[in-house]
Protein backbone atom coordinates (compact mmCIF):
# COMPACT_ATOMS: atom_id res chain seq x y z
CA UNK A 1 37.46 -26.64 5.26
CA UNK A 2 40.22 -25.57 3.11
CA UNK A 3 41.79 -23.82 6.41
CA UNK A 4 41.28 -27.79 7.96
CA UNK A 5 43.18 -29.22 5.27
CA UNK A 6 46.45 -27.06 4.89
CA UNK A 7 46.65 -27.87 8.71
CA UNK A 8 47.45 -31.76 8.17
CA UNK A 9 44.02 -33.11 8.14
CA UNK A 10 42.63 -35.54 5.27
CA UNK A 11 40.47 -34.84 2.80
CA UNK A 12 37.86 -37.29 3.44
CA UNK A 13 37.91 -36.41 7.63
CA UNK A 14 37.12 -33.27 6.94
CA UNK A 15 33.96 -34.06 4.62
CA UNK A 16 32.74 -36.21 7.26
CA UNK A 17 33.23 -33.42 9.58
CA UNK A 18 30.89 -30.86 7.37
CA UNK A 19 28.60 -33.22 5.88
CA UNK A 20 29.99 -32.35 2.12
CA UNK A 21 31.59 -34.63 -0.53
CA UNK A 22 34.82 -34.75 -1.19
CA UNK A 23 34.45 -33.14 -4.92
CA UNK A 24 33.61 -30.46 -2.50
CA UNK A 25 36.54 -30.44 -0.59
CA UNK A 26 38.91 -30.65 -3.76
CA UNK A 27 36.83 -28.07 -5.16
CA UNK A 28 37.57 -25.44 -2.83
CA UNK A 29 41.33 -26.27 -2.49
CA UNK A 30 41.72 -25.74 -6.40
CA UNK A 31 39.93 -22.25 -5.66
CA UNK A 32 42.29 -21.61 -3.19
CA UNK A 33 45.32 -23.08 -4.80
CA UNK A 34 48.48 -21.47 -2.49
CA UNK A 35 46.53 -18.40 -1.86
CA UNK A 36 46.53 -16.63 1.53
CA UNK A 37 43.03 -17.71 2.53
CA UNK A 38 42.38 -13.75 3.08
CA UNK A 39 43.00 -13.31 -0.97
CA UNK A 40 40.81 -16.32 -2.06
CA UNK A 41 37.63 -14.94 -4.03
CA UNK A 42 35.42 -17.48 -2.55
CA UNK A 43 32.41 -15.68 -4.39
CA UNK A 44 30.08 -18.14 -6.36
CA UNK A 45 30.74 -18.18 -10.16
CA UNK A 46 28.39 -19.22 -12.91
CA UNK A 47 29.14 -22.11 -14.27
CA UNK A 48 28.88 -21.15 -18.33
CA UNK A 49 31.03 -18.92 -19.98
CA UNK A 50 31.11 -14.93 -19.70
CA UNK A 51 30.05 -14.63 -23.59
CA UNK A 52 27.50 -17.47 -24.64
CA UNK A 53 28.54 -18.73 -28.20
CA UNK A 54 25.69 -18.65 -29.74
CA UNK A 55 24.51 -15.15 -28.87
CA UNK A 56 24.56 -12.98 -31.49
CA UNK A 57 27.43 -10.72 -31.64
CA UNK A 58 26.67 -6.41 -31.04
CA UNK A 59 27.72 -5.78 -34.73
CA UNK A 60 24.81 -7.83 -35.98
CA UNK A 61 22.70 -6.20 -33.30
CA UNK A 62 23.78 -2.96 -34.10
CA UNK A 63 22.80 -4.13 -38.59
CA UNK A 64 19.40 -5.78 -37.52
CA UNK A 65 18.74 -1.82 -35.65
CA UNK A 66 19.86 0.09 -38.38
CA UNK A 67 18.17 -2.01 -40.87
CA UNK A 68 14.98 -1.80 -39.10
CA UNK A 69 15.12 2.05 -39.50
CA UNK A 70 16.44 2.03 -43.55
CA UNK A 71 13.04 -0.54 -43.76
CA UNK A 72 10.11 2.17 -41.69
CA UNK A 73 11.36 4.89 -43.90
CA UNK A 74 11.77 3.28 -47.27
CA UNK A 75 10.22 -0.03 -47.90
CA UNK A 76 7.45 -0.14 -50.25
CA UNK A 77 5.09 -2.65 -48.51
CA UNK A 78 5.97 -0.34 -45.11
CA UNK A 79 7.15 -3.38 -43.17
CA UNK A 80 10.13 -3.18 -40.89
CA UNK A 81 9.33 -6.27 -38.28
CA UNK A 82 11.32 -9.50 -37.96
CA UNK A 83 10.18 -11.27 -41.00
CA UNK A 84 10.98 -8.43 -43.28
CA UNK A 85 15.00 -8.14 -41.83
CA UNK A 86 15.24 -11.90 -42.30
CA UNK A 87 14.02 -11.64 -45.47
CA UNK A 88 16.55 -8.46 -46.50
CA UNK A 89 19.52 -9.69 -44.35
CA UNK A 90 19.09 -13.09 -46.36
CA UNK A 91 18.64 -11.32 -49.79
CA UNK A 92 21.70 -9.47 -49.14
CA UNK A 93 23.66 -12.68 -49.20
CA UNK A 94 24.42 -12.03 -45.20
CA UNK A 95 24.51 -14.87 -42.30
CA UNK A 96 21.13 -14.31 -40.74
CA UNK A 97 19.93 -15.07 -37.30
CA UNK A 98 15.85 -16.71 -37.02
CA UNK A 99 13.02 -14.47 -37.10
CA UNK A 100 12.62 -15.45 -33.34
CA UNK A 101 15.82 -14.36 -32.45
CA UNK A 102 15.80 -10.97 -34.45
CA UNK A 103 12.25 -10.13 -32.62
CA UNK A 104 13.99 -10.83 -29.03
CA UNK A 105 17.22 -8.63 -30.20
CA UNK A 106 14.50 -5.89 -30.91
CA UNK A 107 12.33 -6.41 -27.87
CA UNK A 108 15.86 -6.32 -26.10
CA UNK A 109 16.79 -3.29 -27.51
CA UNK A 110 13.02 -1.69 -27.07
CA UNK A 111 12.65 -1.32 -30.66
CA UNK A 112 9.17 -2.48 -31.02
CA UNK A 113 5.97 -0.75 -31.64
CA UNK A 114 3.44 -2.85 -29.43
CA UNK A 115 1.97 -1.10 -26.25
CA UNK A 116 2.91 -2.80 -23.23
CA UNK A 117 0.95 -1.86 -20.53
CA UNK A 118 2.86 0.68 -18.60
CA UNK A 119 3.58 0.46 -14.45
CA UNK A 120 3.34 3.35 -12.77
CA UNK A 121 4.36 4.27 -9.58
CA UNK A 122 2.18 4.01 -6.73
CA UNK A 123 1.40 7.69 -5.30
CA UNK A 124 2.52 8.58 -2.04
CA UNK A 125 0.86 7.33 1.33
CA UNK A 126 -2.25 9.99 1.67
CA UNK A 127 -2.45 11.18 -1.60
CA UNK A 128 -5.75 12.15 -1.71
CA UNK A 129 -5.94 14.05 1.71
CA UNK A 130 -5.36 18.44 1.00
CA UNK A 131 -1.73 18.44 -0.78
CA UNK A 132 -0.57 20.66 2.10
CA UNK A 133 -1.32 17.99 4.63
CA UNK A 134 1.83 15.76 5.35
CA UNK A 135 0.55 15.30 9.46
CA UNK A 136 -0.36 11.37 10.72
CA UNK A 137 -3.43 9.58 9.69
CA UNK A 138 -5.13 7.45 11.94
CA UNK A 139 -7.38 4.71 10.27
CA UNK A 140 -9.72 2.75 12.21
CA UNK A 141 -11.79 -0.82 11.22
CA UNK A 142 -13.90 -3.20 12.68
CA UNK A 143 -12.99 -7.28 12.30
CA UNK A 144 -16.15 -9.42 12.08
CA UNK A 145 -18.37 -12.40 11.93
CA UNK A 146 -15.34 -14.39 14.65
CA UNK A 147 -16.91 -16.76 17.37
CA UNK A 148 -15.65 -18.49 20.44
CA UNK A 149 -16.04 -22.33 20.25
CA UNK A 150 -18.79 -22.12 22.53
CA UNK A 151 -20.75 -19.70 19.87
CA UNK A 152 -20.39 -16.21 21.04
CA UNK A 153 -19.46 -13.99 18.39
CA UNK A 154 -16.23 -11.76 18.85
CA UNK A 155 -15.92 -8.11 16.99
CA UNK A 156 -12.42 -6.28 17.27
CA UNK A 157 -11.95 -2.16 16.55
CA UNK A 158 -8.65 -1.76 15.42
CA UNK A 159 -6.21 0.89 14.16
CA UNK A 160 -2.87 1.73 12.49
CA UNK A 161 -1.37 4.86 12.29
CA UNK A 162 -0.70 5.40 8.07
CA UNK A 163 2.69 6.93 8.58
CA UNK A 164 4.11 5.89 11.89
CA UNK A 165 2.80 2.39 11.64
CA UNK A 166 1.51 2.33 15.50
CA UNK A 167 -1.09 -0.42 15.66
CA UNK A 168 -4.29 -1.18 17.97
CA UNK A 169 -6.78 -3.57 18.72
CA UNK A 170 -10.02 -3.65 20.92
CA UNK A 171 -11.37 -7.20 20.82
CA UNK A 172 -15.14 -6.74 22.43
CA UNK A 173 -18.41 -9.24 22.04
CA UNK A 174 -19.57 -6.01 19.91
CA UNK A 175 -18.41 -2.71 18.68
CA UNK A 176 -20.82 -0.04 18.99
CA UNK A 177 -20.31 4.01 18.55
CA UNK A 178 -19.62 4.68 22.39
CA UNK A 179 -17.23 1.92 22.68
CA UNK A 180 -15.23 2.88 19.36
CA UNK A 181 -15.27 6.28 21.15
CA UNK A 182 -13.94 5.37 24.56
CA UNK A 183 -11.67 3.28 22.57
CA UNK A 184 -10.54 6.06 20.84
CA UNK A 185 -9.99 8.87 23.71
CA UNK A 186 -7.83 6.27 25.29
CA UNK A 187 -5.51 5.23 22.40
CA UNK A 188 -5.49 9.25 21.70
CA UNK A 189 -5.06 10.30 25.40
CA UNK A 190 -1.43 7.81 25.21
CA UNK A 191 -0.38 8.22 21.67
CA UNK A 192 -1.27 11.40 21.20
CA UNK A 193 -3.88 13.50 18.90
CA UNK A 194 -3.04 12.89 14.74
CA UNK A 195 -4.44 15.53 11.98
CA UNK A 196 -6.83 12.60 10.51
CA UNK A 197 -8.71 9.84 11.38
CA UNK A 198 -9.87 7.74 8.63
CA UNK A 199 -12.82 5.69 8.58
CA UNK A 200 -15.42 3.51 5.84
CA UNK A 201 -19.29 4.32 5.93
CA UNK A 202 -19.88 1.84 8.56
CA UNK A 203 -23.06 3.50 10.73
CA UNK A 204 -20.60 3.22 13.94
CA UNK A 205 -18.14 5.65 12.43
CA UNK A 206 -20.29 7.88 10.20
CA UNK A 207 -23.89 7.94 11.98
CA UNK A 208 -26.96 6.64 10.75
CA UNK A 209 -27.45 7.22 7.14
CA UNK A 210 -31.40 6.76 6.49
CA UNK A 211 -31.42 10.38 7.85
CA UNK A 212 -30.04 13.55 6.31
CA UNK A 213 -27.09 15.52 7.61
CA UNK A 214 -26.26 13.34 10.56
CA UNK A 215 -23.35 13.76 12.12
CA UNK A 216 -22.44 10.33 14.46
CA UNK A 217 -21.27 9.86 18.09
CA UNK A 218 -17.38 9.40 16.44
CA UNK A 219 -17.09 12.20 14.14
CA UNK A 220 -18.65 14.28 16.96
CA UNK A 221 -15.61 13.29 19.18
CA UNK A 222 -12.80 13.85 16.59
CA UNK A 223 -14.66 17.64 15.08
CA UNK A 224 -14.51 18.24 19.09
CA UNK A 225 -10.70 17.21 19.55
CA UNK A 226 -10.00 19.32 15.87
CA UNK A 227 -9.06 15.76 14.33
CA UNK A 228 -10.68 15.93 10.83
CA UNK A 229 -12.45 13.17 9.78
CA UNK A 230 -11.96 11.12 6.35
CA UNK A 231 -14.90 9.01 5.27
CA UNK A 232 -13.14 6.69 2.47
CA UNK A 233 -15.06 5.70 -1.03
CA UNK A 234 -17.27 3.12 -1.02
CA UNK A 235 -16.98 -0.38 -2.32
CA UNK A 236 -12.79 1.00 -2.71
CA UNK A 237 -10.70 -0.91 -0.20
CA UNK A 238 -7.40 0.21 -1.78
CA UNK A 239 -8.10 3.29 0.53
CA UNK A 240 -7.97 1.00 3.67
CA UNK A 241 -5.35 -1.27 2.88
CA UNK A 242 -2.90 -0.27 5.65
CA UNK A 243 -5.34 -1.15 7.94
CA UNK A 244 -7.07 -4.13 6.22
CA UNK A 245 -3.41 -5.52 6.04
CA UNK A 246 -3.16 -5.22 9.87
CA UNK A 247 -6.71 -6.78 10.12
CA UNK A 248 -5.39 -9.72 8.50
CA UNK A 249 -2.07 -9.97 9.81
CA UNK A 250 -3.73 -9.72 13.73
CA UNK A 251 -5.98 -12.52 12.90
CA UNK A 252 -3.84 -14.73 11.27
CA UNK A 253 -1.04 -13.68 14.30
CA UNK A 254 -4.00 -13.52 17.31
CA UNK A 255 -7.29 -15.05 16.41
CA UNK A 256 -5.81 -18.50 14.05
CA UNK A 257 -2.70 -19.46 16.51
CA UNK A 258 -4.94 -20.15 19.62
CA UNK A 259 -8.03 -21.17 20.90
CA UNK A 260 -9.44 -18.97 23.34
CA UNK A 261 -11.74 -19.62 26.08
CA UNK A 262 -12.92 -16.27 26.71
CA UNK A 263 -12.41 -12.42 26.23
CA UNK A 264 -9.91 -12.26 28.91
CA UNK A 265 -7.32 -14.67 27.40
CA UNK A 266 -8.26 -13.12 23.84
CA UNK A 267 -7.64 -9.42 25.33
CA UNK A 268 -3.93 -10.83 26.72
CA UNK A 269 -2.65 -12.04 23.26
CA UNK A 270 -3.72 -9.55 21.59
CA UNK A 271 -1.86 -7.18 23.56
CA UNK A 272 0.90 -8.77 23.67
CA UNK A 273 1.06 -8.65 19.61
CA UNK A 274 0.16 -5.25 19.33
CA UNK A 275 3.21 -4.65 22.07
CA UNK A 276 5.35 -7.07 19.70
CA UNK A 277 4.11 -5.04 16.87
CA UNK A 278 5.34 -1.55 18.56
CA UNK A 279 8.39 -3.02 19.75
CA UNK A 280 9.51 -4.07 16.00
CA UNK A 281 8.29 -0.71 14.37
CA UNK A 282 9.82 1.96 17.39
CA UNK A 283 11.80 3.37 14.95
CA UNK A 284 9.13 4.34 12.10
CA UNK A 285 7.07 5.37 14.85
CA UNK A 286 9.70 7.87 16.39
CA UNK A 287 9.97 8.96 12.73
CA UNK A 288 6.44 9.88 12.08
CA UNK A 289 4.93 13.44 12.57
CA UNK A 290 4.27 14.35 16.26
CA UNK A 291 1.28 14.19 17.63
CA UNK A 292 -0.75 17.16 19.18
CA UNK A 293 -1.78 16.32 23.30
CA UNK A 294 -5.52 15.92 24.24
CA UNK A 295 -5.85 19.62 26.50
CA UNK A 296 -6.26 19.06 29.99
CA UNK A 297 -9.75 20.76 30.22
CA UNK A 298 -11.29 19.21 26.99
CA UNK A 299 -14.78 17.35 27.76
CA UNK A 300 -16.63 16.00 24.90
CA UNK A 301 -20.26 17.08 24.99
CA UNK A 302 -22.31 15.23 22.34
CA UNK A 303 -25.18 18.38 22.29
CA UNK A 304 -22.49 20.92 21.51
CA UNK A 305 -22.46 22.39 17.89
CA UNK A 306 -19.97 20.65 15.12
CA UNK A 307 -17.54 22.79 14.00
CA UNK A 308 -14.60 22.12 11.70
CA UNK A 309 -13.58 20.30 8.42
CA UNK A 310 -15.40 16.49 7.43
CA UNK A 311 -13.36 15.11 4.22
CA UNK A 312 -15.74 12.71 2.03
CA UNK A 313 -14.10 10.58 -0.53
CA UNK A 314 -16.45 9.72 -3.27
CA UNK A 315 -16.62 8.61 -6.74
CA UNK A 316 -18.94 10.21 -9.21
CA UNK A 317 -21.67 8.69 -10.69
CA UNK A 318 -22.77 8.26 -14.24
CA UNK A 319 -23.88 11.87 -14.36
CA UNK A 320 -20.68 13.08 -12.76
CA UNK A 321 -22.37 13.87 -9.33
CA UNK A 322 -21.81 12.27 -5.91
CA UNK A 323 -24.17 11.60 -2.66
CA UNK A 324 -23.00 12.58 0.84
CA UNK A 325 -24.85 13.90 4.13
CA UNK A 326 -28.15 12.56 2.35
CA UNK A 327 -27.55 14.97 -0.39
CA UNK A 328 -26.77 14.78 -4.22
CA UNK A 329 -24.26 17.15 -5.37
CA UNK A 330 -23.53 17.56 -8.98
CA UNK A 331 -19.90 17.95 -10.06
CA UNK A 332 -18.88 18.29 -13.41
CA UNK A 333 -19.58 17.10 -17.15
CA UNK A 334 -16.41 15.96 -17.85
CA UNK A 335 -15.72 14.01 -13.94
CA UNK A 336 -17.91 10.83 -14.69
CA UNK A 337 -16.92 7.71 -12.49
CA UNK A 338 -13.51 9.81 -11.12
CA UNK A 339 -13.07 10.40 -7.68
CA UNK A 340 -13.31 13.80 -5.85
CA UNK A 341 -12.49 15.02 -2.18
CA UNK A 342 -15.46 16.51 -0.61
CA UNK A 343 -14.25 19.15 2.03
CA UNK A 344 -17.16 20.14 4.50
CA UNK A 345 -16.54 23.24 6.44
CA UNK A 346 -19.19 23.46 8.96
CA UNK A 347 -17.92 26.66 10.13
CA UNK A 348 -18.01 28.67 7.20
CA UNK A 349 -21.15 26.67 5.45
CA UNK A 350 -19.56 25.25 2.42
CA UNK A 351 -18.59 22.30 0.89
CA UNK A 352 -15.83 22.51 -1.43
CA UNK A 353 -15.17 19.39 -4.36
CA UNK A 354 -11.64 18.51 -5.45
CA UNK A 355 -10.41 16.42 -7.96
CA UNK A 356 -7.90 13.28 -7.74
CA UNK A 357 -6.02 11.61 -9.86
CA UNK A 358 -3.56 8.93 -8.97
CA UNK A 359 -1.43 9.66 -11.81
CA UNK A 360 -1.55 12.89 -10.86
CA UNK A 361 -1.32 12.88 -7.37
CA UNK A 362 -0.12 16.43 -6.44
CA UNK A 363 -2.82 18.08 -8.99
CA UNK A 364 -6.35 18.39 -7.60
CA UNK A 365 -8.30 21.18 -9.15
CA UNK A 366 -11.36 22.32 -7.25
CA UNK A 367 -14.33 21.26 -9.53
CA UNK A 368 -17.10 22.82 -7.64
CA UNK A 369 -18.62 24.35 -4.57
CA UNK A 370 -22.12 24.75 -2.55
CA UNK A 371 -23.64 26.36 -0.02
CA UNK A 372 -24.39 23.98 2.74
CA UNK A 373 -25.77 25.00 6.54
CA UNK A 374 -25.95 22.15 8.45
CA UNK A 375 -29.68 22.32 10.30
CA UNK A 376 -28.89 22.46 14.21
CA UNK A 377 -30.41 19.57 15.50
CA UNK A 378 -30.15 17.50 18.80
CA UNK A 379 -28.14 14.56 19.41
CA UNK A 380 -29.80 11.42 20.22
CA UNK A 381 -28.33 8.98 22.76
């Protein structure tokens, strides 16, 4: 505009041109003045002064401060707060600011005794997973109760990678154990093979749970790739929320944009976001940890023994014990309603219990340890 101007142009042509006023346009030529348009500091300025005139000056911050201090260590009635400077800085003859003003120069100057509730800082993606373990994550959902207009209901198995941020999604009329598994060997056999895969206590994930030491159709398949297993807390979605954020964020993106006729046309958009969704995080996905290839002669045989590591994330109980595999384990005395890692070793019969603390995210004692020998038993298709 300015530029416009200095070439010949009038003032008000040039509003017209941009849509402004012309206060505008005079505006910006008194910024400019005879400046070289290259030396104009075009930056935005507040409009009141630098120094307000009616805050109050440092000395008298630096007085109401000191006076605060004389006050905790030698008044008599033992008050040092607002009221009682007023009332001393007006005794002493001096020109005192309000008692509202001299309690927002001491919460400005964090001289106050109140507890504010303190913030701390979230701890660090998969925390609670063995502090040695900094490998990818895997964690898998299901989305349901959706229906076509027509009635039939829609289920979708999806998945987000915790560090990488590689997204899936399976939409299917209903999600059972061998379709999450199938599922699974195929978004493993292209991706690649992560250290974890996390899952909740859904019977598709975990196996059926009105029978002791089961061990399901999906934990089967990731013991028998040596992908350990994380079962998160129950009723604790904060463990999940990487992928219950994607859950949303596909059917807000997939499910609410469109109306689908069938599974075909739902199956096509959905790809196409979870391609959109790769595209836009490529390079957090190159970042994250590699990935470990599916060997070329691996089958998965459901009557073969388990062997490896199942993690269980639990929260104590009253007593300080937790329930997994059908089994109540006590803990400690002292761990009521805290939650502990529960590291199964099938291999060398043993489950080991670990402390965790979000505060302390780094520090997780072992709190106790049992004997546990899985009895062999026979899958059932």
């Amino acid at each position: 505009m300015v530029e416009s101007v200095r070439r010949g142009r009038s003032r008000r042509e040039v509003a017209r041109e941009y849509g402004v006023s012309l206060s505008v346009i005079q505006y910006w030529l008194l910024r400019a003045g005879d400046q070289r348009l290259d030396r104009v500091d075009w930056e935005d300025r507040p409009s009141g002064p630098e120094v307000q005139p009616r805050r109050v000056s440092p000395e008298m911050e630096k007085r109401i401060l000191l006076l605060r201090q004389q006050l905790k260590a030698e008044s008599d009635l033992g008050e040092f707060g607002a009221m009682a400077i007023h009332r001393e800085l007006s005794a002493a003859g001096e020109p005192s600011p309000s008692v509202r003003t001299i309690g927002r120069v001491l919460s400005r100057c964090g001289a106050l005794d109140g507890r504010i509730r303190r913030r701390h800082p979230a701890p660090p993606p998969g925390w609670y997973l063995p502090s040695s373990a900094r490998e990818e994550v895997d964690l898998f959902d299901t989305i349901e109760d959706l229906r076509f207009v027509g009635g039939q209901s829609v289920e979708v198995l999806t998945g987000v990678s915790l560090r990488g941020g590689l997204v899936a999604a399976w939409p299917q009329d209903r999600v059972t154990a061998k379709q999450a598994v199938a599922a699974l060997i195929e978004h493993w056999s292209r991706h690649g093979l992560p250290a974890f895969a996390q899952f909740d206590n859904a019977t598709i994930f975990q196996g059926a749970h009105h029978h002791p030491d089961t061990i399901g159709r999906v934990t089967r398949l990731c013991l028998s790739l040596k992908v350990i297993p994380v079962f998160a807390p129950v009723r604790e979605p904060s463990f999940q929320a990487s992928i219950e954020n994607f859950n949303g964020r596909w059917q807000t993106k997939v499910w609410a944009r469109f109306v689908f006729p069938g599974f075909p046309e739902l199956q096509a958009q959905s790809d196409r976001f979870v391609a959109a969704c790769r595209l836009r995080g490529a390079p957090r996905i190159d970042a994250a940890p590699p990935r470990r290839t599916i060997p070329h002669d691996w089958q998965f045989d459901l009557q073969a023994r388990p062997s490896g590591v199942m993690i269980y994330l639990r929260r104590t109980d009253p007593a300080g014990a937790v329930s997994l595999l059908g089994h109540r384990f006590y803990i400690a005395d002292h761990w009521h309603h805290r939650l502990v890692r529960a590291e199964v070793n099938l291999d060398d019969n043993i489950i080991h219990f670990f402390a965790l603390r979000r505060l302390e995210p780094t520090t997780q004692p072992l709190l106790a340890e049992y004997k546990y020998r899985r009895p062999q038993k026979r899958f059932q298709e």
